[in-house]
PDB file of N, CA and C in Angstrom:
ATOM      1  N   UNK A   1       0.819  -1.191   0.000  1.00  0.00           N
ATOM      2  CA  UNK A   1       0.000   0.000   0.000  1.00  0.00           C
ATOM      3  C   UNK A   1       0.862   1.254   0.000  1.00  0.00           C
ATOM      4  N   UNK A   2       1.608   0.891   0.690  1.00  0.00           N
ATOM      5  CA  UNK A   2       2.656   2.677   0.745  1.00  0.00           C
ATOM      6  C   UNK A   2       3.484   2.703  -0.705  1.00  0.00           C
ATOM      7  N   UNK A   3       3.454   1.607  -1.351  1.00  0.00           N
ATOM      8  CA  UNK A   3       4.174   2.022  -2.463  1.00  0.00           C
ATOM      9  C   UNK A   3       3.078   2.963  -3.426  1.00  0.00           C
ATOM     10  N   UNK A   4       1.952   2.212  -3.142  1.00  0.00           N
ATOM     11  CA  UNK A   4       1.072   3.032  -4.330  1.00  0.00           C
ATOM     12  C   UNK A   4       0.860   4.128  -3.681  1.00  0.00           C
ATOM     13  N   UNK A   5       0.530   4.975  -2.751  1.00  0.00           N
ATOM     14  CA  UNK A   5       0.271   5.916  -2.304  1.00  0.00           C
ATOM     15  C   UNK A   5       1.390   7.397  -2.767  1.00  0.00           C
ATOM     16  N   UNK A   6       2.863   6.598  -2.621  1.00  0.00           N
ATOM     17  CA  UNK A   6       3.708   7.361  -3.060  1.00  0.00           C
ATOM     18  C   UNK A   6       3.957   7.686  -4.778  1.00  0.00           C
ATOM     19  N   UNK A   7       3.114   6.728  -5.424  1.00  0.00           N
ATOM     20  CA  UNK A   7       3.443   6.743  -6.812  1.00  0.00           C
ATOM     21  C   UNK A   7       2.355   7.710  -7.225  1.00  0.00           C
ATOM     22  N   UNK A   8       0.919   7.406  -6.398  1.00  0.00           N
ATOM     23  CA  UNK A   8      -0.097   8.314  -6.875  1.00  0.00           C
ATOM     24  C   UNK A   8       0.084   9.485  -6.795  1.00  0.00           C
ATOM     25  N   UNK A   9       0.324   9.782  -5.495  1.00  0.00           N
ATOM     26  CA  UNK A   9       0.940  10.683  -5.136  1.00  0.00           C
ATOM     27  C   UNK A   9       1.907  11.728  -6.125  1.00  0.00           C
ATOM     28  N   UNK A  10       3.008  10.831  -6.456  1.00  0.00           N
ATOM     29  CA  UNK A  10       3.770  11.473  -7.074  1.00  0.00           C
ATOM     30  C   UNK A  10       3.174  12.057  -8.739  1.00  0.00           C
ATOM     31  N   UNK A  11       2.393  11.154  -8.526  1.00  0.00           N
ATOM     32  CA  UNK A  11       1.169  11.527 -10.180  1.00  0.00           C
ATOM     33  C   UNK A  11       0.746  12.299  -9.921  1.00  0.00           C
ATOM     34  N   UNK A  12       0.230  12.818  -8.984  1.00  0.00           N
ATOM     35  CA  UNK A  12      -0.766  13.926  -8.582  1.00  0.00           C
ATOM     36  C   UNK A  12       0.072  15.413  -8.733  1.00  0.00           C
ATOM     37  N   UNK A  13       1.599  14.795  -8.043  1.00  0.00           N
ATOM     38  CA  UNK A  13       1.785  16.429  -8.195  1.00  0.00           C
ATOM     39  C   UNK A  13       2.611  16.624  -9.664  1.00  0.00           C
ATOM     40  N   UNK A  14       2.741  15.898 -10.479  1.00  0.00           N
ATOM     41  CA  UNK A  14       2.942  15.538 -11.832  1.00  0.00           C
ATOM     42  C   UNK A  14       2.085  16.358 -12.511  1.00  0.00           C
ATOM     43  N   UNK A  15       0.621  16.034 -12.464  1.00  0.00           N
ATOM     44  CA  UNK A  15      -0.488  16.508 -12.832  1.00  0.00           C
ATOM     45  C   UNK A  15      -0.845  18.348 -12.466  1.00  0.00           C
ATOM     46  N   UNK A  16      -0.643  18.733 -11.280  1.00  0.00           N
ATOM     47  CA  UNK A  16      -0.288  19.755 -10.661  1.00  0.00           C
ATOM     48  C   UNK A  16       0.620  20.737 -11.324  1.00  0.00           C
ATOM     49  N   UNK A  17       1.556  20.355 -11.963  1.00  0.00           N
ATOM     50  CA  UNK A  17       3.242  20.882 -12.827  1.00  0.00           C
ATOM     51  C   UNK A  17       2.271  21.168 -14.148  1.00  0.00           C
ATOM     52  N   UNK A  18       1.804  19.985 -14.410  1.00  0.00           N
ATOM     53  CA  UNK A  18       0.773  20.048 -15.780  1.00  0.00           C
ATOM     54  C   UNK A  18      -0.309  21.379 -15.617  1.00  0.00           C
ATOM     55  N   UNK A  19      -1.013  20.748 -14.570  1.00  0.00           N
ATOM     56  CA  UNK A  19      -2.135  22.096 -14.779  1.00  0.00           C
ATOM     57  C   UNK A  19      -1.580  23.526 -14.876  1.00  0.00           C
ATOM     58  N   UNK A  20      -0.578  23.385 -14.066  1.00  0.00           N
ATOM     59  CA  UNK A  20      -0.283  25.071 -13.789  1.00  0.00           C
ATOM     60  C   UNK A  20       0.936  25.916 -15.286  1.00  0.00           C
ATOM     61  N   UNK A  21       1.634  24.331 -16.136  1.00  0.00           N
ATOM     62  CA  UNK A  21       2.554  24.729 -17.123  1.00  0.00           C
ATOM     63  C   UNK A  21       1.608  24.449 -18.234  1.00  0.00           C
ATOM     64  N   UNK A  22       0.465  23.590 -18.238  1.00  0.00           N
ATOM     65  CA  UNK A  22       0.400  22.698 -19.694  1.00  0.00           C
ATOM     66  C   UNK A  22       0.916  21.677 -19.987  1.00  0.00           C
ATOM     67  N   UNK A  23       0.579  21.516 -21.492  1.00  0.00           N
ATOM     68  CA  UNK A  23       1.366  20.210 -22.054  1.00  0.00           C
ATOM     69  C   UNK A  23       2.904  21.129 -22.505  1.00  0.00           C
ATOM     70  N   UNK A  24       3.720  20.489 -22.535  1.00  0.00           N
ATOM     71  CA  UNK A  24       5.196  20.402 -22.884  1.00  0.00           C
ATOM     72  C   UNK A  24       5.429  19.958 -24.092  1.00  0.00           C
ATOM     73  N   UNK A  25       5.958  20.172 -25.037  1.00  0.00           N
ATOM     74  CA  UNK A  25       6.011  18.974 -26.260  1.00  0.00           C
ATOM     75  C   UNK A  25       7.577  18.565 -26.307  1.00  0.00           C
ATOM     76  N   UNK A  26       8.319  19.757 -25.667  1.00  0.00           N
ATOM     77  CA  UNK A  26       9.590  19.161 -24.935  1.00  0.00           C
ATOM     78  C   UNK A  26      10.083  18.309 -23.680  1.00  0.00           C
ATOM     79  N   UNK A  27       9.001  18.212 -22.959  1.00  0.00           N
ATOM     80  CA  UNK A  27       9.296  17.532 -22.070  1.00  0.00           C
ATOM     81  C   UNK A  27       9.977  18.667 -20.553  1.00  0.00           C
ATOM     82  N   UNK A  28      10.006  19.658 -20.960  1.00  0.00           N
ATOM     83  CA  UNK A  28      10.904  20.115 -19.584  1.00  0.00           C
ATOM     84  C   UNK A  28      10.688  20.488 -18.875  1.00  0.00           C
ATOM     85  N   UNK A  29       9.422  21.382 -18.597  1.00  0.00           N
ATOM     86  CA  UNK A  29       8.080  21.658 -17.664  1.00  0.00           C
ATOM     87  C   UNK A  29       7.400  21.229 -17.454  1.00  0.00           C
ATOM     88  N   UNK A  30       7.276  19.885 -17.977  1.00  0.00           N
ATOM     89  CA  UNK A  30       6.341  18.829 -17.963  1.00  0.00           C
ATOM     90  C   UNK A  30       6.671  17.889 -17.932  1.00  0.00           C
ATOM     91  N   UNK A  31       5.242  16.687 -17.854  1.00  0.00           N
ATOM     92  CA  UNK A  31       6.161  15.442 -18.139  1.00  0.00           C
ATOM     93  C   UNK A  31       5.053  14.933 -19.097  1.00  0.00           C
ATOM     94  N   UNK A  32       3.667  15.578 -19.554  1.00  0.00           N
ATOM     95  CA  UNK A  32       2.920  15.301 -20.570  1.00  0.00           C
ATOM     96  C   UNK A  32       3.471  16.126 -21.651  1.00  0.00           C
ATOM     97  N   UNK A  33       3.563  15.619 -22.675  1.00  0.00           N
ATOM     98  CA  UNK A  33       3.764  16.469 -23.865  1.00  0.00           C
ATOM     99  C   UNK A  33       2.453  16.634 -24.636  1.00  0.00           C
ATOM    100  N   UNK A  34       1.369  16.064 -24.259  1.00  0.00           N
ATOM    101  CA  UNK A  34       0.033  16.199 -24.751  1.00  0.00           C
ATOM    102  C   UNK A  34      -0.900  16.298 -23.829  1.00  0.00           C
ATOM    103  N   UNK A  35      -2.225  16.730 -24.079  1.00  0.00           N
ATOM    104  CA  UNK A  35      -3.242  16.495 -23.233  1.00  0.00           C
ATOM    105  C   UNK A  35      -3.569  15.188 -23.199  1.00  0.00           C
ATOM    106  N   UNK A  36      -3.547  14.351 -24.388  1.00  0.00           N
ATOM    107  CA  UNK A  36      -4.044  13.036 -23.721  1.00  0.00           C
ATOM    108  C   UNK A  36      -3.136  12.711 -22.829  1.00  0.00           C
ATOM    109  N   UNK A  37      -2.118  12.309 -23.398  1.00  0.00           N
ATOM    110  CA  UNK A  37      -1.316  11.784 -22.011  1.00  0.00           C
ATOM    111  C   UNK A  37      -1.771  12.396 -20.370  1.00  0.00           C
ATOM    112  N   UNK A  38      -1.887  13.899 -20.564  1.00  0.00           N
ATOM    113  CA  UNK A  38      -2.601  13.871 -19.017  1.00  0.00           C
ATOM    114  C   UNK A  38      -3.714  13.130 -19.158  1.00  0.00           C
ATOM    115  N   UNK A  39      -4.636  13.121 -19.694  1.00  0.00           N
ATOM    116  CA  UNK A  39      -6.092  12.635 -19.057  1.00  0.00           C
ATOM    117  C   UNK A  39      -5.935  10.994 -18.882  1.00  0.00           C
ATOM    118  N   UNK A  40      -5.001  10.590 -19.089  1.00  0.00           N
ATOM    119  CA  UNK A  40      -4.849   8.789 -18.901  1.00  0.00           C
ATOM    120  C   UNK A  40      -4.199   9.031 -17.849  1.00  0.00           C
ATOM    121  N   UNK A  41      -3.804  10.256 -17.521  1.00  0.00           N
ATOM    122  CA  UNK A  41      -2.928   9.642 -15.728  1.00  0.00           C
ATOM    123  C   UNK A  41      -4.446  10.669 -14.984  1.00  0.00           C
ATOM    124  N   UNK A  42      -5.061  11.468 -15.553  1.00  0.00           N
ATOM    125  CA  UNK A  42      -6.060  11.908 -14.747  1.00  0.00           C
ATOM    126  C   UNK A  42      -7.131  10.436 -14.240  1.00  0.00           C
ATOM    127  N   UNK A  43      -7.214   9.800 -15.483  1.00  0.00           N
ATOM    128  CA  UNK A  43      -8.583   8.971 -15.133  1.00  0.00           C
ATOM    129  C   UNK A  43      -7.630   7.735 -14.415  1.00  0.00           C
ATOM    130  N   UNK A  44      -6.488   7.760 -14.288  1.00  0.00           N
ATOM    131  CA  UNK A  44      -5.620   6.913 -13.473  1.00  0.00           C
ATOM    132  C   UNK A  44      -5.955   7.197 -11.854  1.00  0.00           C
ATOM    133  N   UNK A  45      -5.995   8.477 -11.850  1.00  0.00           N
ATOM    134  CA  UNK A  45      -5.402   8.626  -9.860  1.00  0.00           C
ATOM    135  C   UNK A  45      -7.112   8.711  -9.677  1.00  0.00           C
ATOM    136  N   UNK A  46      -7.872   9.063 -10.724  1.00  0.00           N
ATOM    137  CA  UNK A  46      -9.141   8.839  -9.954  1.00  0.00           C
ATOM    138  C   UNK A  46      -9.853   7.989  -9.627  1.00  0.00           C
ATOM    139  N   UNK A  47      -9.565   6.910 -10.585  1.00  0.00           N
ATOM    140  CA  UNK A  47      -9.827   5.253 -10.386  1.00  0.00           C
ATOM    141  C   UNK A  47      -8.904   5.170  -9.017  1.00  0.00           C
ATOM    142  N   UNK A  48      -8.049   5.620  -8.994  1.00  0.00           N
ATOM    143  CA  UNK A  48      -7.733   5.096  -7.431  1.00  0.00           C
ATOM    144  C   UNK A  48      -8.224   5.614  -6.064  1.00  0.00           C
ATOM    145  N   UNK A  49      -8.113   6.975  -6.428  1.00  0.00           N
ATOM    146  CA  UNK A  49      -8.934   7.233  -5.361  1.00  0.00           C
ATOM    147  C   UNK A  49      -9.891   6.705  -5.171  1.00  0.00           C
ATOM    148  N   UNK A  50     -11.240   6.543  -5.850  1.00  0.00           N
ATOM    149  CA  UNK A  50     -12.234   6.128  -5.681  1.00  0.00           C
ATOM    150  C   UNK A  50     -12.456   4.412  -5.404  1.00  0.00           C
ATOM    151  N   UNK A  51     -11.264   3.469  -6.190  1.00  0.00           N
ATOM    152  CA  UNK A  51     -11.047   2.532  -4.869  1.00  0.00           C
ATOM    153  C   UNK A  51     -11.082   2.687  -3.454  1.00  0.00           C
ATOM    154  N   UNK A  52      -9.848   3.668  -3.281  1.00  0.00           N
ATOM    155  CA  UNK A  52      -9.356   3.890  -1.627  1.00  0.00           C
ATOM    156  C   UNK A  52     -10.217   4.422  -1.094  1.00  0.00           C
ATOM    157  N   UNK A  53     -11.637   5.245  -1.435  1.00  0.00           N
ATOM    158  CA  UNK A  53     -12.704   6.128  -0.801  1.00  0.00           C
ATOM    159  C   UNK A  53     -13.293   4.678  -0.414  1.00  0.00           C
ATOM    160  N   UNK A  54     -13.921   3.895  -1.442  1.00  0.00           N
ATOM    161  CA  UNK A  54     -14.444   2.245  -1.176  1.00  0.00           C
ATOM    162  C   UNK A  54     -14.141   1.297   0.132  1.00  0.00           C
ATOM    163  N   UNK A  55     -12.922   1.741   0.000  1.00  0.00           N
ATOM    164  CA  UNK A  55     -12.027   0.770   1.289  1.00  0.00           C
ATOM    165  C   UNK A  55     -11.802   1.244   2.894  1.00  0.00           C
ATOM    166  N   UNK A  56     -12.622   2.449   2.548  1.00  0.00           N
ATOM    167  CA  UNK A  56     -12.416   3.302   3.888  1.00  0.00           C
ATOM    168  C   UNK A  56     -14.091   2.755   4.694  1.00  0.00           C
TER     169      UNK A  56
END
């Protein structure tokens, strides 16, 4: 469990870099170079959360 927490985690503030820079198409302010690529790690951490809301 603590591994995923730290990975989501670390997606989250991934996502965070994203919202506040955008997509990147270089890679250096970012780590999406597209919007899709964010929205597959968006619908990623929310599928998890909404496991972990389940389990509570």
């Amino acid at each position: 469990m603590g591994e995923d927490v730290a990975c989501y985690t670390e997606l989250a503030i991934d996502l965070h870099e994203y919202q506040y820079n955008g997509p990147d198409p270089l890679g250096v302010l970012s780590r999406y170079v597209n919007d899709e690529m964010a929205r597959v790690d968006i619908e990623k951490l929310i599928k998890y959360l909404r496991e972990r809301a389940k389990a509570q």
